[in-house]
N, C-alpha and C. Protein backbone atom coordinates (compact mmCIF):
# COMPACT_ATOMS: atom_id res chain seq x y z
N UNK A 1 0.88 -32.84 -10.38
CA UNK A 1 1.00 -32.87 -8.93
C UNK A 1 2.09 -31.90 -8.46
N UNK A 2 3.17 -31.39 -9.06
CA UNK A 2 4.08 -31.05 -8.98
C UNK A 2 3.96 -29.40 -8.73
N UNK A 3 2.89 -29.30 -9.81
CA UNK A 3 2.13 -27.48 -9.46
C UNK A 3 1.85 -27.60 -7.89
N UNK A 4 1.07 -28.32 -7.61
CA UNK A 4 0.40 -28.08 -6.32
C UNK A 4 1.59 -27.55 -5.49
N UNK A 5 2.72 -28.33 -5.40
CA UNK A 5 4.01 -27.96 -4.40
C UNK A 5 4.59 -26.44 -5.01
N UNK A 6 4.22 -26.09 -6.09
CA UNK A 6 4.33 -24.96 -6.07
C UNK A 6 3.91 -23.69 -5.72
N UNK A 7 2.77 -23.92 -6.22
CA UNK A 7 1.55 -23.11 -5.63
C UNK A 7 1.57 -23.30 -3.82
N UNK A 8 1.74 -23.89 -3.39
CA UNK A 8 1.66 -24.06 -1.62
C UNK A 8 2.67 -23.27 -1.24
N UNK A 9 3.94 -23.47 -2.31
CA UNK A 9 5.44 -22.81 -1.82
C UNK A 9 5.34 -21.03 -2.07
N UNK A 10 4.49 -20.72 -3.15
CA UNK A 10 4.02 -19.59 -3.30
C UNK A 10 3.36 -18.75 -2.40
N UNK A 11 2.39 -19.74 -2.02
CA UNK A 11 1.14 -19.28 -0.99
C UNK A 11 1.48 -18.90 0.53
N UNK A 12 2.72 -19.91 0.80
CA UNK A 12 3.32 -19.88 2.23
C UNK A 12 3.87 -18.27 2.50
N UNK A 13 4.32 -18.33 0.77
CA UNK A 13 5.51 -16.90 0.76
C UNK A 13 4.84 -15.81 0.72
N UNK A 14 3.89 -15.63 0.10
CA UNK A 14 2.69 -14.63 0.44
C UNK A 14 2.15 -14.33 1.72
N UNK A 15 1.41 -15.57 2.17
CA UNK A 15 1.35 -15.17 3.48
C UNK A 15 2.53 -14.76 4.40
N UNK A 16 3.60 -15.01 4.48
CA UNK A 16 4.74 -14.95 5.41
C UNK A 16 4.96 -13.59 4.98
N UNK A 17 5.02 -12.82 3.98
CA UNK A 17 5.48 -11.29 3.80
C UNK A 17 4.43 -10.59 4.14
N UNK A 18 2.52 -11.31 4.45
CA UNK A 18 1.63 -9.88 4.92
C UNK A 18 1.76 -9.96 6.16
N UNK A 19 2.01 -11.40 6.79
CA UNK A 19 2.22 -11.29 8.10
C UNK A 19 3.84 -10.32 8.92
N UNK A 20 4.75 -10.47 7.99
CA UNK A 20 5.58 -9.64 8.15
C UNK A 20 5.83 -8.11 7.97
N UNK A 21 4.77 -8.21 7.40
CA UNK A 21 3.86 -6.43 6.98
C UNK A 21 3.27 -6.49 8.02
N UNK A 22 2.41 -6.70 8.53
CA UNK A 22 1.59 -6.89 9.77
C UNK A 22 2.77 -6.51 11.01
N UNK A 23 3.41 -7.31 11.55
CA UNK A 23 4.29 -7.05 12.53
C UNK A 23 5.13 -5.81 12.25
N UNK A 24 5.57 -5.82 11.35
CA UNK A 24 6.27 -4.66 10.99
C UNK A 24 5.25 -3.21 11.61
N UNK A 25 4.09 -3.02 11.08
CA UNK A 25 2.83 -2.01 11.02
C UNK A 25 2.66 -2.38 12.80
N UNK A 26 2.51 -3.23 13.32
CA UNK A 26 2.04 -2.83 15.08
C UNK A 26 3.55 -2.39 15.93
N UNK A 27 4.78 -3.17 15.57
CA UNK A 27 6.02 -2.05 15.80
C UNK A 27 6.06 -0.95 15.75
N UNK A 28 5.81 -0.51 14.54
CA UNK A 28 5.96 1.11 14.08
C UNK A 28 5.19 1.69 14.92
N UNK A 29 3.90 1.47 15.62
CA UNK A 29 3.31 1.86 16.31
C UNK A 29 1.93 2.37 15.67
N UNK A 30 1.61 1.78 14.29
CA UNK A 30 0.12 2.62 13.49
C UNK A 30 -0.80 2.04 14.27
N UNK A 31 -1.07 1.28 14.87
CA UNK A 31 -2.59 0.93 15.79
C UNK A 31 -2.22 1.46 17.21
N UNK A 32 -1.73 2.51 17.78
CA UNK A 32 -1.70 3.30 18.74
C UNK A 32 -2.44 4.16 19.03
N UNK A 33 -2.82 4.65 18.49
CA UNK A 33 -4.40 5.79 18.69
C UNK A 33 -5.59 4.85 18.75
N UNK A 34 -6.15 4.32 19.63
CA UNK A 34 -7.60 3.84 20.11
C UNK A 34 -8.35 4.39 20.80
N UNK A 35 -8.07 5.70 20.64
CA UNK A 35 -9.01 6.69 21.43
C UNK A 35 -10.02 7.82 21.04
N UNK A 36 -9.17 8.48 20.01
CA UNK A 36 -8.96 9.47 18.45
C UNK A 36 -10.79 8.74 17.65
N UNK A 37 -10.14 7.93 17.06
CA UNK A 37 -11.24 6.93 15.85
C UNK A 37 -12.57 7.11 16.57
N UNK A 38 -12.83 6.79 18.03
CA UNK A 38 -14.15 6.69 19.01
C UNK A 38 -14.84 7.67 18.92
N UNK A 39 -13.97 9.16 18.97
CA UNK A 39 -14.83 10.24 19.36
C UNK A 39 -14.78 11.18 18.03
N UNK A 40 -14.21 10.69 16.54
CA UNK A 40 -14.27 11.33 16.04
C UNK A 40 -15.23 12.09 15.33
N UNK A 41 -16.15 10.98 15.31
CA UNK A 41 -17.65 11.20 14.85
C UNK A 41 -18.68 12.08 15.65
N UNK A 42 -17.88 12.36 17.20
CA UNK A 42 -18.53 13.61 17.55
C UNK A 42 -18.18 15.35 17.29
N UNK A 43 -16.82 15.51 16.39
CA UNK A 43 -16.55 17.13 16.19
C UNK A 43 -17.37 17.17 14.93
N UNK A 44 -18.01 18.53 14.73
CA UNK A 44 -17.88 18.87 13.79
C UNK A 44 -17.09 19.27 12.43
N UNK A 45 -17.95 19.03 11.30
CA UNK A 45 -16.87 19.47 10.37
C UNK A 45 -16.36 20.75 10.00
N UNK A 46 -15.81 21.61 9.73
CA UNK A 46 -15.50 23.07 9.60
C UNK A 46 -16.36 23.32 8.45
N UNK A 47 -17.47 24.34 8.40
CA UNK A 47 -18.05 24.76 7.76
C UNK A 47 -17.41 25.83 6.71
N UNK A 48 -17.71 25.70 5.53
CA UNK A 48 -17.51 26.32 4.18
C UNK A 48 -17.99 27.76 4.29
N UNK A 49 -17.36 28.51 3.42
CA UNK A 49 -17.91 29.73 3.91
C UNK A 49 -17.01 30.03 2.19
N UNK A 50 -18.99 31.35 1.62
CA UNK A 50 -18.82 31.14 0.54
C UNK A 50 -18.01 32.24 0.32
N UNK A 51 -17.10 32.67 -0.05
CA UNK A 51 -16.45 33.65 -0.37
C UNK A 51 -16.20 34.18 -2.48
N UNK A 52 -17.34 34.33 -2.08
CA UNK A 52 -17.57 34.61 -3.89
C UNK A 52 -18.69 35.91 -3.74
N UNK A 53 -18.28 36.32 -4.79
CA UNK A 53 -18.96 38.34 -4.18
C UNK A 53 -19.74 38.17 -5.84
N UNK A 54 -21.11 38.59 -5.73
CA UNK A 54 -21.99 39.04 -6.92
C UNK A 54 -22.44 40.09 -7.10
């Protein structure tokens, strides 16, 4: 029975450091561009260009 209180005390601490990763990451400001991601799928990609001579 005694695992279990461990494992819970573990589990709490895990979660409490991604959630503190989490807050940390929307501070910094990385989910600030919601505009960018929408339209990116409309530029093209820069086309290759073969530069090899035969």
């Amino acid at each position: 029975m005694s695992a279990f209180f461990i494992l819970i005390g573990i589990s709490i601490l895990v979660a409490g450091s991604f959630l503190a990763a989490f807050l940390w990451s929307v501070k910094s400001g990385q989910y600030d561009d919601d505009y960018t991601p929408s339209i990116r799928m409309l530029f093209d990609d820069a086309k290759k260009t073969d530069t090899t001579t035969k």
